[in-house]
Structures are given as C-alpha cells and as structure tokens.
Protein backbone atom coordinates (compact mmCIF):
# COMPACT_ATOMS: atom_id res chain seq x y z
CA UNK A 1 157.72 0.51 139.04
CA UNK A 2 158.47 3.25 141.80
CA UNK A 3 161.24 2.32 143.87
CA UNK A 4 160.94 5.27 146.07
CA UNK A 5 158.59 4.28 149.66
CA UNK A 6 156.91 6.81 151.26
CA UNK A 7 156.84 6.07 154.57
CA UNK A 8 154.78 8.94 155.85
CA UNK A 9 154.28 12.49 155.18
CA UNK A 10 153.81 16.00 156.85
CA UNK A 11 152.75 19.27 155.16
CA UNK A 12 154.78 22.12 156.64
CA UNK A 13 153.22 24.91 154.56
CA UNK A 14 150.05 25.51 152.55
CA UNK A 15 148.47 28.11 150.64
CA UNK A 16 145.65 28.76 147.61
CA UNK A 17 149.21 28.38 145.26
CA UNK A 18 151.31 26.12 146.84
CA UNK A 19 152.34 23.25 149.69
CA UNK A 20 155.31 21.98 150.77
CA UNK A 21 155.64 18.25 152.20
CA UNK A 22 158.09 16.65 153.52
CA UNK A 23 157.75 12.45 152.81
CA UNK A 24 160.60 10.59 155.10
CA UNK A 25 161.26 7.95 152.72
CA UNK A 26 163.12 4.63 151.60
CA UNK A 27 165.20 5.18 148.92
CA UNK A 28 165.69 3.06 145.97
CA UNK A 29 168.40 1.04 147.54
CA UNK A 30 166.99 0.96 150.55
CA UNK A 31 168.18 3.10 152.82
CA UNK A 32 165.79 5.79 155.06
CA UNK A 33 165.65 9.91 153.55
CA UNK A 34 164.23 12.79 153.54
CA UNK A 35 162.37 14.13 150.43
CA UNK A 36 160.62 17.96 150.56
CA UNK A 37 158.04 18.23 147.79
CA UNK A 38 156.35 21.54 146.25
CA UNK A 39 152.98 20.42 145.08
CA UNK A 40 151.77 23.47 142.87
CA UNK A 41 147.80 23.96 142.79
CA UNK A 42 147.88 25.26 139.27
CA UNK A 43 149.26 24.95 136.17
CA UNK A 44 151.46 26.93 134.41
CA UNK A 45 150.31 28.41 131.31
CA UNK A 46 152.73 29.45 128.54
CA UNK A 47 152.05 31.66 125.26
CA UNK A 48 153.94 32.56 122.25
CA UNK A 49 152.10 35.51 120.05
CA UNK A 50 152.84 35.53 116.95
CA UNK A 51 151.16 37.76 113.89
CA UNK A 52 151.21 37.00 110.63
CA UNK A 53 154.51 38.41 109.99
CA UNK A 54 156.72 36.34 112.80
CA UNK A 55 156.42 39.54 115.20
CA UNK A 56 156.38 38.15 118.80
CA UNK A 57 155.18 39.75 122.05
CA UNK A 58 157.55 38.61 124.71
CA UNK A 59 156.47 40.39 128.78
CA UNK A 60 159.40 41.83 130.97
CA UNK A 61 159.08 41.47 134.87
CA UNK A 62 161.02 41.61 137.82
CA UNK A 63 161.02 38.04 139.48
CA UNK A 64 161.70 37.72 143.55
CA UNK A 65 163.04 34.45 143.47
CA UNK A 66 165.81 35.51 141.12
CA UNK A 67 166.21 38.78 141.63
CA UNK A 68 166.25 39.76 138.16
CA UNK A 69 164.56 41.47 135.72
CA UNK A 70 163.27 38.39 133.29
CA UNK A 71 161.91 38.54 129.78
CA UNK A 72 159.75 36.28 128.78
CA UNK A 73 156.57 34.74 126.98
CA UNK A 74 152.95 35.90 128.62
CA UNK A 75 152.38 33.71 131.48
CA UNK A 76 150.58 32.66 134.31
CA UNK A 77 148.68 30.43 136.79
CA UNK A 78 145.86 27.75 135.40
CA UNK A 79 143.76 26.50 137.70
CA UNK A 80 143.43 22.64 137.62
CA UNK A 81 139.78 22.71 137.10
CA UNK A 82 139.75 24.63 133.85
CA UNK A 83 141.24 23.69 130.44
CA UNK A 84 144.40 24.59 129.55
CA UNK A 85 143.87 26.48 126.77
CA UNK A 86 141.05 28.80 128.24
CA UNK A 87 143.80 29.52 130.97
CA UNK A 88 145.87 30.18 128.14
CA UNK A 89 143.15 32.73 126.20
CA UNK A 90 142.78 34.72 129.79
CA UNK A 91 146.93 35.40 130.31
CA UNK A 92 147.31 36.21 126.66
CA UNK A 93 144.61 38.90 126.91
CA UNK A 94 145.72 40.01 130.54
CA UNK A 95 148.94 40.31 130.10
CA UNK A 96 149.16 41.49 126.62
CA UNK A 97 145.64 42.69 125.71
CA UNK A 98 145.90 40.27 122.63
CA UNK A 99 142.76 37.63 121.69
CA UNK A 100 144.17 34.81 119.40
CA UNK A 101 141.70 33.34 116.26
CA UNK A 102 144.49 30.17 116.18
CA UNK A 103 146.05 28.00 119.21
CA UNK A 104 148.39 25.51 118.64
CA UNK A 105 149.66 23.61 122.34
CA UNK A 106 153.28 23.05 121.39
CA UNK A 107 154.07 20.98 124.63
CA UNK A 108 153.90 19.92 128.23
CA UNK A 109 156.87 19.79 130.46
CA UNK A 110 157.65 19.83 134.38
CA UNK A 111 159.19 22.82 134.92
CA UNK A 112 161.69 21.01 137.93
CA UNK A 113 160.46 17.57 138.44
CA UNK A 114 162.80 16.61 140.80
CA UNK A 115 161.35 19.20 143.54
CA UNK A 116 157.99 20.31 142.13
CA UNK A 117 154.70 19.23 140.83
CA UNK A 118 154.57 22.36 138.27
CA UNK A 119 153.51 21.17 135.17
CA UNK A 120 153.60 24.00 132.14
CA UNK A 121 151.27 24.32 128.73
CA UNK A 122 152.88 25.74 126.01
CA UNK A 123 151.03 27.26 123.84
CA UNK A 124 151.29 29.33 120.29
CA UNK A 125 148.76 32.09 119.43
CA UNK A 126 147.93 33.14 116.07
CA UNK A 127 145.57 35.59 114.14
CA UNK A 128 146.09 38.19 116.80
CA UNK A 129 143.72 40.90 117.66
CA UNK A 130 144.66 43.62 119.73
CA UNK A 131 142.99 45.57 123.06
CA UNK A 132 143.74 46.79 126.21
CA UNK A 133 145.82 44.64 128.65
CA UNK A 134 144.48 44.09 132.35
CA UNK A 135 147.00 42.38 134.45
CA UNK A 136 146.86 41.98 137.62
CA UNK A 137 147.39 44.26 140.69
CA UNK A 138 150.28 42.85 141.91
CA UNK A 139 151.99 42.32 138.20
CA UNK A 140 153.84 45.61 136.48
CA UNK A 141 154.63 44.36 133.31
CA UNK A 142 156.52 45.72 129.72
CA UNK A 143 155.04 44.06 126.51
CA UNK A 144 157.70 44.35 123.60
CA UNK A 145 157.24 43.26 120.34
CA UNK A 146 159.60 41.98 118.54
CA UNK A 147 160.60 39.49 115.00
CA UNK A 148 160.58 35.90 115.83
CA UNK A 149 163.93 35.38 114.70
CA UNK A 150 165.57 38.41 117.03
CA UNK A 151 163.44 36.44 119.95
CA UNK A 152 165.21 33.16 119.00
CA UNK A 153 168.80 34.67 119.17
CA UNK A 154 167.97 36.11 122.55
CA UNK A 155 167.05 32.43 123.57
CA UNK A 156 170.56 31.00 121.83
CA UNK A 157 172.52 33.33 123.25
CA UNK A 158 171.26 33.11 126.64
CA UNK A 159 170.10 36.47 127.43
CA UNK A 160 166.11 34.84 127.79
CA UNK A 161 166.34 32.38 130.52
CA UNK A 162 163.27 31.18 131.95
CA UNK A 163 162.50 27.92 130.80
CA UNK A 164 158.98 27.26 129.22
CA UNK A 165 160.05 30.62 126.70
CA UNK A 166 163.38 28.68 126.20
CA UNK A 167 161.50 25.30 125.38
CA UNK A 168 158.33 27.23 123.22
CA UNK A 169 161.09 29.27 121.17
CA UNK A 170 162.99 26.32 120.61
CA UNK A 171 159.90 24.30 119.55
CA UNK A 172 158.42 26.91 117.58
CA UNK A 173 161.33 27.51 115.65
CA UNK A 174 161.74 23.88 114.75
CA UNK A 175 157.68 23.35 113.83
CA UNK A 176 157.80 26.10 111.53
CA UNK A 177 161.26 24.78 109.77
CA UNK A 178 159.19 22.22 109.00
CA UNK A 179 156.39 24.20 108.05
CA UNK A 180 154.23 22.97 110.45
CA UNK A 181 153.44 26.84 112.42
C-alpha cells in the first residue's frame, strides 16, 4: 500500500524529454510536504558489446550535469512507444557503428527512484558486425575498445562511474562466471 497522498500537483517545466512536478503531499506519518518529481519521457537504453573474444566497446563523453568527461557503455534515449531492444539495436549502431546477431537484456533498474521516473534497459550485444557510426549532432563521442576484464577493473576501482555501465559490468561479469554470457 502507498502511504504517500498526493494532494495535488503542478507541472513547473515540460519538454519532448522531460517534466518536472511538484505534488504537495501527506507524508507517511501524516504530516503535509513537498515532493518535486522528474518524469522522464523515455527510457534509457544501455549496451554492452562484446566480440567473441571479451573485447568491449565502452563511448567517452563530456556530461553537463557533472562536468566531467565520463566513460561509459553506448547509450541513449528509448522512446516509450518502441521496444526496448530495437531502441537498443539503433544506439549500438549510432553510437558505435556496431549491428549485434545476439541480445541478451541483462536488467532493468531506476536509475534514481527517489527523484526520477528514469527507468534503464541493460542490454548485452553479441556477434558484432562492424560499420560506420552516426551519432547525433549534438553528441561528440570516442569509441575505445577494450578486454572485458580491463573494463571490469575500471568499474572496481572506480574510475567508470555512471551507473547502468557499473550495474551491466557487474552483471555481465557474474552471468558469464557462471557461464551463462
């Protein structure tokens, strides 16, 4: 059962991507609040490439939020009204200019549930062909390959931090222990 009350609700900002709301609520033990939602409009779509000798392709961006430069899996916006994994297929080859024979989905997860609707796909490519990336105009964007194992360590020792390529390494590397990827 929900114990949160939403008493009413007020979008202060909306775009194609994103809104924000603001619900004034009663919280769980009853008193009144204030709680300030980000309702995403897409999905986020997550992809670990790997050939058939562990190599994985891993993009490096600049991110505004952060202000860093951020390594990470190939990913990008779904829209709700498509599957998952065709969102998946259309990053993979934008980003990377790789087309994948093999998907595996690894996962779901909300990516900051306690302010955000964002839910990511994680996905793991296999059987790799390879052509001509086409991101997008407003993405500049270094593809490095590298061995699975050397992308793991980068993960464990903290130097990859966004968090679907934390959780996809992670799982990866514990599906194919088992012999399962």
């Amino acid at each position: 059962n929900n114990p949160w009350k939403i008493n009413s609700s007020k979008v202060y900002y909306d775009s194609p991507w994103i809104s924000l709301i603001e619900h004034q609520v009663t919280r769980p033990k009853g008193d009144p609040g204030i709680y300030v939602v980000a309702d995403f409009k897409h999905r986020a779509i997550c992809v670990l490439p790997l050939d058939e000798n562990y190599n994985a392709w891993i993009v490096g961006q600049f991110r505004l939020p952060i202000n860093e430069y951020s390594w990470e899996i190939p990913e990008g916006g779904g829209p709700l009204n498509e599957e998952p994994i065709e969102s998946a297929k259309r990053e993979l080859m934008e980003e990377c200019g790789i087309k994948a024979e093999k998907w595996t989905q690894i996962g779901e997860c909300y990516l900051s549930n306690a302010g955000t609707t964002e839910k990511a796909f994680l996905f793991v490519a296999q059987q790799l062909s390879f052509f001509e990336s086409t991101p997008e105009p407003t993405e500049v964007l270094e593809v490095k390959k590298l061995p699975f194992e050397e992308l793991f360590q980068q993960v464990m020792n903290g130097e990859i931090k966004d968090a679907p390529s934390v959780i996809a390494v992670m799982k990866a590397k514990l599906l194919m222990e088992r012999g399962e990827l």
